[in-house]
N, C-alpha and C. Protein backbone atom coordinates (compact mmCIF):
# COMPACT_ATOMS: atom_id res chain seq x y z
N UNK A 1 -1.89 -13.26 2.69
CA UNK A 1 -3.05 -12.51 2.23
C UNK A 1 -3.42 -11.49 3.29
N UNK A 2 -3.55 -10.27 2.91
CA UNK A 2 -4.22 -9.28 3.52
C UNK A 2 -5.67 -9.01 4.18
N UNK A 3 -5.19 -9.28 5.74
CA UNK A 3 -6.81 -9.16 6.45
C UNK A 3 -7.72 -7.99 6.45
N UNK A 4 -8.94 -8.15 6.56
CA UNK A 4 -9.76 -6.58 6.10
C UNK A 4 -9.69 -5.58 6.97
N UNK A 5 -8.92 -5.72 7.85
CA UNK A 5 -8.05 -4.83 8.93
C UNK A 5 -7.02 -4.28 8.44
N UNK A 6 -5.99 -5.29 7.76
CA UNK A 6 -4.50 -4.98 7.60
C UNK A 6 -4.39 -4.04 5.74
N UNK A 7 -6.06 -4.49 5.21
CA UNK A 7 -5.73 -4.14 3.71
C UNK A 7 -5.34 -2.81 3.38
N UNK A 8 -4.41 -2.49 2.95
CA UNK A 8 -3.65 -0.81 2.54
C UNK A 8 -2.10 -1.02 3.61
N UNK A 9 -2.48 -1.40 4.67
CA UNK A 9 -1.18 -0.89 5.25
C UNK A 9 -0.16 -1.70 5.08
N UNK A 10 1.24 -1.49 6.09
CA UNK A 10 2.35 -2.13 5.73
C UNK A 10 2.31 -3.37 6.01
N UNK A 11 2.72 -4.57 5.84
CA UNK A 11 2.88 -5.86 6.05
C UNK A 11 3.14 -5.77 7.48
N UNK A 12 3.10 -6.40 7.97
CA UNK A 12 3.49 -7.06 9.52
C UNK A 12 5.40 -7.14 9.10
N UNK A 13 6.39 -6.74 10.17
CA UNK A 13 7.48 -7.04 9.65
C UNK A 13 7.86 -8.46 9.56
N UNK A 14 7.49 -9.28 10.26
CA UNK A 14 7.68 -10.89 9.86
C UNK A 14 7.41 -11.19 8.64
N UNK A 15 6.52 -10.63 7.46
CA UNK A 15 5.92 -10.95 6.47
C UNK A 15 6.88 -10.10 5.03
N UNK A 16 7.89 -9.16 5.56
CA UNK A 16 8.89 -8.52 4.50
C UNK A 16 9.58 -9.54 4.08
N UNK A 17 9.84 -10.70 4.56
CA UNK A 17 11.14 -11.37 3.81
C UNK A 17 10.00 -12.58 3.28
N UNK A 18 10.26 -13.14 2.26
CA UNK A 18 9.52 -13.95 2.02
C UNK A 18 9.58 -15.11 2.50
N UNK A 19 10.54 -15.78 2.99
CA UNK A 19 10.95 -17.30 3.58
C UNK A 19 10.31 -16.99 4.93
N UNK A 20 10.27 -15.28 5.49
CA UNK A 20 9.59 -15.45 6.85
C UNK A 20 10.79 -16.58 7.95
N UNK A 21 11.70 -15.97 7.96
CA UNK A 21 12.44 -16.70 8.81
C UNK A 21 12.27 -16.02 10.07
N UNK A 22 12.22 -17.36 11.19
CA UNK A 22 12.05 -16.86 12.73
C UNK A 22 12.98 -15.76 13.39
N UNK A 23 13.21 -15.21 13.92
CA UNK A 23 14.42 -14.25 14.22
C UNK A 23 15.40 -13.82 13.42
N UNK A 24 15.26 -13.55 12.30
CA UNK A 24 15.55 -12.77 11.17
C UNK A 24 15.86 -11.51 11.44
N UNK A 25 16.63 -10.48 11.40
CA UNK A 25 17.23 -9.00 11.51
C UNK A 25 17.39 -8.66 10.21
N UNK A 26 16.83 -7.50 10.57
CA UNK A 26 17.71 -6.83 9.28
C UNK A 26 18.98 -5.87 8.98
N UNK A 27 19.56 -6.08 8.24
CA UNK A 27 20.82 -6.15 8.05
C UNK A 27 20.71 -4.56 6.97
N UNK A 28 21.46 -3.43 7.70
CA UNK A 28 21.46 -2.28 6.88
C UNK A 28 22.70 -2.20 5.75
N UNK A 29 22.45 -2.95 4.90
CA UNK A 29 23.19 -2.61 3.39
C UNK A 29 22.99 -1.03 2.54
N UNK A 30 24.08 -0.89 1.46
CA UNK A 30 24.23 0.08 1.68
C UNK A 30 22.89 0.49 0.90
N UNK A 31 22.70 -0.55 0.22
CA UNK A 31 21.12 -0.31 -0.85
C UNK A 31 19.88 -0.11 -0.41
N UNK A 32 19.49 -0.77 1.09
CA UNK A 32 18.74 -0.37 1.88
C UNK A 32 18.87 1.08 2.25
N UNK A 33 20.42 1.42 2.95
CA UNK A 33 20.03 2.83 3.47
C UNK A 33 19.70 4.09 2.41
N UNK A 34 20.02 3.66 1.03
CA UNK A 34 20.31 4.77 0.10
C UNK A 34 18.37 4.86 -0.37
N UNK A 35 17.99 3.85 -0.11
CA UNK A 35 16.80 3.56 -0.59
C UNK A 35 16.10 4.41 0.32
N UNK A 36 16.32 4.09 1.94
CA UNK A 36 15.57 4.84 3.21
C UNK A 36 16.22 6.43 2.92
N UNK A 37 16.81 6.69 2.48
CA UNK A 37 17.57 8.36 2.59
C UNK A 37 16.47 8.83 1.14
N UNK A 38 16.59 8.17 0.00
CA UNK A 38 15.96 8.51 -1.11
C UNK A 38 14.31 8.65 -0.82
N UNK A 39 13.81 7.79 0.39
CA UNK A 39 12.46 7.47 0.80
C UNK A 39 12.40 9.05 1.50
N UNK A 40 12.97 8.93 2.40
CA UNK A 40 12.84 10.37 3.55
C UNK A 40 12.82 11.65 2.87
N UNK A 41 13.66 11.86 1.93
CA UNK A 41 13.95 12.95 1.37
C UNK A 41 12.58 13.40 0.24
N UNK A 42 11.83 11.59 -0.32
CA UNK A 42 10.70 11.99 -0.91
C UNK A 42 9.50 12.65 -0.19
N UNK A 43 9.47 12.12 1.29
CA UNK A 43 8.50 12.24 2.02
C UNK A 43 8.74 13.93 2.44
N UNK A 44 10.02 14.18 2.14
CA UNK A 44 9.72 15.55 2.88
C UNK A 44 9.89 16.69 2.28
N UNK A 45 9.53 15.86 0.99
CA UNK A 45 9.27 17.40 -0.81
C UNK A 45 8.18 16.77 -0.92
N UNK A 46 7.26 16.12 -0.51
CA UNK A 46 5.93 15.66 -0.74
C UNK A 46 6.38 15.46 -2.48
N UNK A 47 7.19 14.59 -2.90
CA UNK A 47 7.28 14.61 -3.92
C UNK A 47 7.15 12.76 -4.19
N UNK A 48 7.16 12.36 -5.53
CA UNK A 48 6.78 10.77 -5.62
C UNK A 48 8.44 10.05 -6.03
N UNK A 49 8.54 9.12 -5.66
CA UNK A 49 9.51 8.31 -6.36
C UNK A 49 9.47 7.06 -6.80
N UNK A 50 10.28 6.25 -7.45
CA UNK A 50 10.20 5.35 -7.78
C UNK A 50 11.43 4.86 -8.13
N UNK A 51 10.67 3.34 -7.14
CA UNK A 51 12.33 1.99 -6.86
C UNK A 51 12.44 1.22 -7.91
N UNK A 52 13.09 0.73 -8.22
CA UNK A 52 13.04 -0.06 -9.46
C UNK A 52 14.48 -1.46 -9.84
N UNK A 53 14.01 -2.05 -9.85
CA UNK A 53 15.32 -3.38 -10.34
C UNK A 53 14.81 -4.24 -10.79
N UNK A 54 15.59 -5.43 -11.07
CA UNK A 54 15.19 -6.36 -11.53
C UNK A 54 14.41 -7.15 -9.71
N UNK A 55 13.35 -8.56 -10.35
CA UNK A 55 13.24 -9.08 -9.82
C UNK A 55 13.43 -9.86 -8.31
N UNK A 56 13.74 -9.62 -7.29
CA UNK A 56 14.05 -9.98 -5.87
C UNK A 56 15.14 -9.83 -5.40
N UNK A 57 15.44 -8.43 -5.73
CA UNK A 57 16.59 -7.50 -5.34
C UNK A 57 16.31 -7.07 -3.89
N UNK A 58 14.78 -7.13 -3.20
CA UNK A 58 14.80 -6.22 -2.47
C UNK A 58 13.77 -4.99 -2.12
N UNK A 59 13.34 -4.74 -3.14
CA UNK A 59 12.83 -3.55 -3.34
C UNK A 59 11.66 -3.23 -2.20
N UNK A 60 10.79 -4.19 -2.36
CA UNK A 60 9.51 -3.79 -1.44
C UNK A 60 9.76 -4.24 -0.18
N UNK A 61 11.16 -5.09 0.13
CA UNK A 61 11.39 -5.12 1.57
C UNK A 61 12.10 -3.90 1.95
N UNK A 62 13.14 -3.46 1.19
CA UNK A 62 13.72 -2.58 1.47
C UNK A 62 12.86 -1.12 1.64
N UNK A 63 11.19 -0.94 1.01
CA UNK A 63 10.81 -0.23 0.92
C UNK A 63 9.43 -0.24 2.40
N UNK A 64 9.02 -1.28 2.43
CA UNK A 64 8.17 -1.62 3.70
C UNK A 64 9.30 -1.13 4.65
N UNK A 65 11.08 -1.50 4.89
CA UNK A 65 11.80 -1.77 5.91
C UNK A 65 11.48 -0.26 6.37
N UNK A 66 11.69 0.29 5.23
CA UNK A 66 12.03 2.01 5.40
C UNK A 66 10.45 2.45 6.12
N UNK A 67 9.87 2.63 5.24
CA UNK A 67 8.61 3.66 5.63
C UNK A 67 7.89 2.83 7.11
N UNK A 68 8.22 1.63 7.41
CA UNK A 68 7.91 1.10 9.20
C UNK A 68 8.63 2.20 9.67
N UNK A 69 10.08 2.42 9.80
CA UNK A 69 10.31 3.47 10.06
C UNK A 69 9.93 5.16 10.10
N UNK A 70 9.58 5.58 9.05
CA UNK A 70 10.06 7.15 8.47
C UNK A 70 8.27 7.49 8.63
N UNK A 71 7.51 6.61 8.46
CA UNK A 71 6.06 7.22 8.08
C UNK A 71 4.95 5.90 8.20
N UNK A 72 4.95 4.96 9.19
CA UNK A 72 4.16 4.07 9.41
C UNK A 72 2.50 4.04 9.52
N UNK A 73 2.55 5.80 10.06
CA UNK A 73 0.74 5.88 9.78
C UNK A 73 0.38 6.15 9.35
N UNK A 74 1.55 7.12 8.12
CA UNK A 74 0.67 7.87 7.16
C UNK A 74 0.92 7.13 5.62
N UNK A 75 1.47 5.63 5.52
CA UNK A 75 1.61 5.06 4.47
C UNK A 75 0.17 4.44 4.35
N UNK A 76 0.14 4.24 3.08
CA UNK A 76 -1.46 3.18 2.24
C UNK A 76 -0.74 2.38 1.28
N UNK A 77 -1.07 1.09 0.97
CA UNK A 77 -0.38 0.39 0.14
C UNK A 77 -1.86 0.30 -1.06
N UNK A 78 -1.52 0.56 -2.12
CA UNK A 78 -2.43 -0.02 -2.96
C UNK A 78 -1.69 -1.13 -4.04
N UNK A 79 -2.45 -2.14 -4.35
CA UNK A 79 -1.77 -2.84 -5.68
C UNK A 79 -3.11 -3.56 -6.47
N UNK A 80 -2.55 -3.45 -7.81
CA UNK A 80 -3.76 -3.83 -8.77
C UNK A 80 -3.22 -4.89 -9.11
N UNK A 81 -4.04 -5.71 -10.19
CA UNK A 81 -4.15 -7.23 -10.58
C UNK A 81 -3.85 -6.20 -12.36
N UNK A 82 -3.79 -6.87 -13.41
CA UNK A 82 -3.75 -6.40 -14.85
C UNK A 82 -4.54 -5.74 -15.13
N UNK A 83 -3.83 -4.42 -15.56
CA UNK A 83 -4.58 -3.43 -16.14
C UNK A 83 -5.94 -2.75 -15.46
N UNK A 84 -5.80 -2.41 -14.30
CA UNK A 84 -6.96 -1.54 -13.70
C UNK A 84 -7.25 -0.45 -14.37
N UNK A 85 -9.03 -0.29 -14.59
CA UNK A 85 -9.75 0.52 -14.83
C UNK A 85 -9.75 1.92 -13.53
N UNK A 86 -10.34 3.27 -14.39
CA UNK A 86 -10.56 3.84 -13.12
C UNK A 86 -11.08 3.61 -11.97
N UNK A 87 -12.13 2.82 -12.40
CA UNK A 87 -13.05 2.19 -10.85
C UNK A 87 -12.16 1.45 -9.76
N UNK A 88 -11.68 0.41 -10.76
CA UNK A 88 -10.26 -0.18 -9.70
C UNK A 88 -9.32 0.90 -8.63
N UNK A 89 -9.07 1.63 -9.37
CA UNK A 89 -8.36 2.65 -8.87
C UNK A 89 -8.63 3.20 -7.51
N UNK A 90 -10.38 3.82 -7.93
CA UNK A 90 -11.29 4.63 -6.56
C UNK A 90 -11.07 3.10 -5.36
N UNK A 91 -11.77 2.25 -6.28
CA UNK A 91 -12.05 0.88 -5.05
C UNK A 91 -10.76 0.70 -3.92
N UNK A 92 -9.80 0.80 -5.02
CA UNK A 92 -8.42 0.21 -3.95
C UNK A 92 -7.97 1.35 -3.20
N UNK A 93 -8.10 2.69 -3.20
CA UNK A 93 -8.00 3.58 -2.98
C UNK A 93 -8.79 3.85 -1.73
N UNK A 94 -10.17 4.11 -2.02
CA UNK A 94 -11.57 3.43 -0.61
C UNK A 94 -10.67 2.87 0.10
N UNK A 95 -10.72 2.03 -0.05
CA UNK A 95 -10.09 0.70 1.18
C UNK A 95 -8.90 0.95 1.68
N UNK A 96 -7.78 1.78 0.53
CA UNK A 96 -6.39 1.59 1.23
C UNK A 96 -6.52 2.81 2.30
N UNK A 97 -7.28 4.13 1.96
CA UNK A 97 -7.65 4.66 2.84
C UNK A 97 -8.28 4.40 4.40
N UNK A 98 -9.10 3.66 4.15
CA UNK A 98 -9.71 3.17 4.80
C UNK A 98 -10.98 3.99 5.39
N UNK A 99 -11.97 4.63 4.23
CA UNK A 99 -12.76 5.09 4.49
C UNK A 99 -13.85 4.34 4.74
N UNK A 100 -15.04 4.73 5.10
CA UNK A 100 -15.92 4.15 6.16
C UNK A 100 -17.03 4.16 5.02
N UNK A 101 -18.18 2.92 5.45
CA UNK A 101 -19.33 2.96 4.55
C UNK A 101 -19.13 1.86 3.39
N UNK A 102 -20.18 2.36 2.32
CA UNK A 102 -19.84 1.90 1.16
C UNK A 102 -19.18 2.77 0.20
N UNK A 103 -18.33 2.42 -0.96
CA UNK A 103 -17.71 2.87 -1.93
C UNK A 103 -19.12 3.99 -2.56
N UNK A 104 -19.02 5.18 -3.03
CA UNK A 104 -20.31 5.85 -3.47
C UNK A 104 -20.35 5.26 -5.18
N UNK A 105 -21.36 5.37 -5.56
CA UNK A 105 -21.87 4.51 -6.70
C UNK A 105 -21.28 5.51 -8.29
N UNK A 106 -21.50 6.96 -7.92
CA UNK A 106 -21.24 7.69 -8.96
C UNK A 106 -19.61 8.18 -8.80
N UNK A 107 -19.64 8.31 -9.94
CA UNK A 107 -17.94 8.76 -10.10
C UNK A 107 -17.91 10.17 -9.27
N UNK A 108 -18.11 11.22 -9.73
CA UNK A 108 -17.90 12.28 -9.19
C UNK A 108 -18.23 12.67 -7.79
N UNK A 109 -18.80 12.00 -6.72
CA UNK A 109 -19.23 11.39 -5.58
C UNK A 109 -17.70 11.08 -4.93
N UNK A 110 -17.51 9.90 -5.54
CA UNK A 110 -16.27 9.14 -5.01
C UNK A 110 -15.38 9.90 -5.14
N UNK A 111 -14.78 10.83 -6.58
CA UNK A 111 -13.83 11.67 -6.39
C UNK A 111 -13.54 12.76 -5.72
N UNK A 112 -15.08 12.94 -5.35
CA UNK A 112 -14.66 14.01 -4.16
C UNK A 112 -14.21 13.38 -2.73
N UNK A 113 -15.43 12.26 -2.30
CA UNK A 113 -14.46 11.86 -1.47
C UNK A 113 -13.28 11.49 -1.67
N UNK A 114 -12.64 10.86 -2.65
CA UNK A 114 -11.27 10.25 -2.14
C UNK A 114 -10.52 11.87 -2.33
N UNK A 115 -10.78 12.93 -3.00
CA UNK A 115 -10.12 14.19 -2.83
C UNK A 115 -10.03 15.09 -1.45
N UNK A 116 -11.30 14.88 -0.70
CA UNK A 116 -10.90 15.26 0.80
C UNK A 116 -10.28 14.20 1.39
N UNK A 117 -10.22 12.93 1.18
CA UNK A 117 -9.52 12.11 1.96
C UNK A 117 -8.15 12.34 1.88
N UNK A 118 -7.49 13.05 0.98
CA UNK A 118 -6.10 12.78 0.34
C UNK A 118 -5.85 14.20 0.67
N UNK A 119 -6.42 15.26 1.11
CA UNK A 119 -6.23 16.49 1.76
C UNK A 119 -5.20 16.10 3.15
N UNK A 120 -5.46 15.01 3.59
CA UNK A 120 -4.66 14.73 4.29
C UNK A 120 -3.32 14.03 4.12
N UNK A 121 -1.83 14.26 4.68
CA UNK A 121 -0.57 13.61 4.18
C UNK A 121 -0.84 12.18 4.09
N UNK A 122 -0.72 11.67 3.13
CA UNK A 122 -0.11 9.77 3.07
C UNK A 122 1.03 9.86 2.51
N UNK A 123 1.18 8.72 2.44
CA UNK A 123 2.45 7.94 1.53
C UNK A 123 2.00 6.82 0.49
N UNK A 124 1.72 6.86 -0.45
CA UNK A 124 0.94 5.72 -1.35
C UNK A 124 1.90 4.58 -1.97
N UNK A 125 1.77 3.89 -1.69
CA UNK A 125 2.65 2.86 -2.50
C UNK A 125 2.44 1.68 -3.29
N UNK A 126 2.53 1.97 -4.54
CA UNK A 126 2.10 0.95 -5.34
C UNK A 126 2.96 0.20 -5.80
N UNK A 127 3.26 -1.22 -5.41
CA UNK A 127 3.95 -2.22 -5.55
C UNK A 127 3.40 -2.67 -6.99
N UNK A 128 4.27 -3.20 -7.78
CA UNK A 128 4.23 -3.73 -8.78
C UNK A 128 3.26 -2.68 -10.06
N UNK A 129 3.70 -1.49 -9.42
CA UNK A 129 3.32 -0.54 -10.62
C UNK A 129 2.97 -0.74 -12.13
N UNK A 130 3.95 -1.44 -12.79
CA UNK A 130 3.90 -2.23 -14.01
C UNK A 130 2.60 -2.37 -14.73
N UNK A 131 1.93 -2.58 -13.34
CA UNK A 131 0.41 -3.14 -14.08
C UNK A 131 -0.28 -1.99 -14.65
N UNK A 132 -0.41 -0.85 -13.84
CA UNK A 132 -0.71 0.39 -14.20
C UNK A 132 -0.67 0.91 -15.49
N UNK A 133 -1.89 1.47 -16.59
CA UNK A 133 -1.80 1.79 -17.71
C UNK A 133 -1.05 2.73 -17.80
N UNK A 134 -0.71 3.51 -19.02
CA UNK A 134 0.57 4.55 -19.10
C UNK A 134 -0.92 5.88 -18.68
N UNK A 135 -2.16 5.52 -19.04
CA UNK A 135 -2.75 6.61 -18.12
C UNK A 135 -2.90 6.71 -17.02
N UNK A 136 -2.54 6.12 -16.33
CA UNK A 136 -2.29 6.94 -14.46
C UNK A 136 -0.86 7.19 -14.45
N UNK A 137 -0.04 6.85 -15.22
CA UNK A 137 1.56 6.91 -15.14
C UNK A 137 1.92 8.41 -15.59
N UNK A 138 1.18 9.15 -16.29
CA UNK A 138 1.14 10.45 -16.82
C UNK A 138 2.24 10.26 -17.82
């Protein structure tokens, strides 16, 4: 579980593999590197992508493995529970940012802040996308 320090950013690397084995390496396969080349190349068209497989292929280790690397301060992790509303959205957004204060109460308030906040480069990553209605998916 994510401490109110650690919430948005990347996992701790001990915490990418799930068994969490003690002295564990990681091992550059070729699916990893194609993943880190496909990652870099997004980061530097400021453009979005998306990983995708079946079930515990990899993906979000291979995708934490990369961006520890390529963009560690300017990544935010957000992830929703079923079917987030817009509010969900601003909330996890607040936090993955890690803006200061309280969340502002009115919508158009918050969207401006989170719109100057995002004036600045991140990397957003939403794990388990799925949940996401087909309206934020465009």
């Amino acid at each position: 579980m994510a401490t109110a320090e650690r919430r948005g950013r990347l996992p701790r690397e001990r915490e990418d593999h799930f068994m969490r084995l003690p002295g564990a390496q990681v091992v550059s396969t070729r699916a990893l590197l194609t993943a880190r080349e496909n990652i870099r190349a997004a980061i530097e068209a400021k453009a979005m992508i998306c990983i995708y497989g079946q079930a515990g292929n990899g993906k979000s280790f291979a995708v934490n493995a990369s961006l520890r690397e390529l963009a560690p301060k300017l990544t935010r992790r957000i992830q929703f529970r079923a079917r987030p509303s817009t509010r969900d959205l601003r909330h996890e957004l607040f936090h993955a940012l890690g803006l200061q204060g309280r969340p502002p109460s009115h919508a158009i308030e918050f969207d401006r802040m989170l719109r100057g906040a995002l004036e600045e480069p991140h990397v957003l990553v939403c794990d388990e996308a799925q949940w996401l209605s087909k309206t934020w998916c465009g």
